[in-house]
Each structure stands twice: as structure tokens, then as C-alpha cells.
Protein backbone atom coordinates (compact mmCIF):
# COMPACT_ATOMS: atom_id res chain seq x y z
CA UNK A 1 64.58 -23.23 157.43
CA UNK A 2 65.49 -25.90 155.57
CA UNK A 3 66.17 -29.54 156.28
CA UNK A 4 70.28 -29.40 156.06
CA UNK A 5 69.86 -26.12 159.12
CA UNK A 6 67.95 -28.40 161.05
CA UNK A 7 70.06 -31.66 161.18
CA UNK A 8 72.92 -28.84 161.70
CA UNK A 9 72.07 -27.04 164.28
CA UNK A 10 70.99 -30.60 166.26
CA UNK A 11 74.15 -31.84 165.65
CA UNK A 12 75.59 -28.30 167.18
CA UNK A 13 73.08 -29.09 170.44
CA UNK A 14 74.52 -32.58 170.78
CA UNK A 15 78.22 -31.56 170.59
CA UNK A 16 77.16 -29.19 173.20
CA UNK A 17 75.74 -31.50 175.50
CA UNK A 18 78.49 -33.74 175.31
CA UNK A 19 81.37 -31.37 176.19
CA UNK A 20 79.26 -29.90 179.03
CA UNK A 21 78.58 -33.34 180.23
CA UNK A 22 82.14 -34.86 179.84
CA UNK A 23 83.62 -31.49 181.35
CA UNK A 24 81.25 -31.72 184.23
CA UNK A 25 82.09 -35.68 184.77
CA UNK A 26 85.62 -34.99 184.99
CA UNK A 27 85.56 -32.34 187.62
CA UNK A 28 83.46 -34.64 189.75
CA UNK A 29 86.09 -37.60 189.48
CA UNK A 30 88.80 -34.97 190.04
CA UNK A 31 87.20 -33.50 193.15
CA UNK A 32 86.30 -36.87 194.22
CA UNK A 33 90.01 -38.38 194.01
CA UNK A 34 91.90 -35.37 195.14
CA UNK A 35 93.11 -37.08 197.91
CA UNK A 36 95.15 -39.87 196.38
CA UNK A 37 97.75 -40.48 193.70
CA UNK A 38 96.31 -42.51 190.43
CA UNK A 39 97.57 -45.94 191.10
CA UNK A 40 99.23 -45.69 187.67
CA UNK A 41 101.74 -43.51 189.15
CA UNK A 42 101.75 -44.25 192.85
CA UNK A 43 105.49 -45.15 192.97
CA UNK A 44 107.18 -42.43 190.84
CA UNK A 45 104.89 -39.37 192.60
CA UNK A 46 104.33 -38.43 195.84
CA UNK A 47 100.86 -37.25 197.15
CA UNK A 48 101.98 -33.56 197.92
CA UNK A 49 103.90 -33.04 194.53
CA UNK A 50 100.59 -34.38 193.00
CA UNK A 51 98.59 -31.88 195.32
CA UNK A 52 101.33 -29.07 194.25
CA UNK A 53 100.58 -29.71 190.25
């Protein structure tokens, strides 16, 4: 293989890696907060239309 298949397909690996490691980020701070409201919109929703969504 040449040298432009290799810096491809490690770029490809990092993408990867990222997405899997933002997606799995995210669904830890969403199961961690799923109890409350984000303070950002505290007074316009309440906590079971927030659970509801």
C-alpha cells in the first residue's frame, strides 16, 4: 500500500475513535443528569415534561 492509503485509513481510525468516544461521553452525562432540568432552562420546563421528551 502506498503512503496516501496509510495516512487515509489512520485518519478513518481517528474519526472513529472520536465519534465512539464523544457518543459514549454523552450518554454518561445524560444518564448521569437524568434527574434534573439543565439550569439553562430550569424556569421555562418542568422536570416531568423534561422526563416525558
Amino acid at each position: 500500500m502506498n503512503e496516501f492509503t496509510w495516512v487515509f485509513l489512520a485518519a478513518l481510525v481517528l474519526m472513529i475513535g472520536i465519534e465512539l468516544w464523544l457518543s459514549l461521553r454523552q450518554s454518561r452525562y445524560v444518564h448521569a443528569n437524568r434527574g434534573q432540568v439543565p439550569s439553562a432552562f430550569k424556569e421555562q420546563v418542568k422536570l416531568a415534561s423534561h422526563q416525558k421528551a
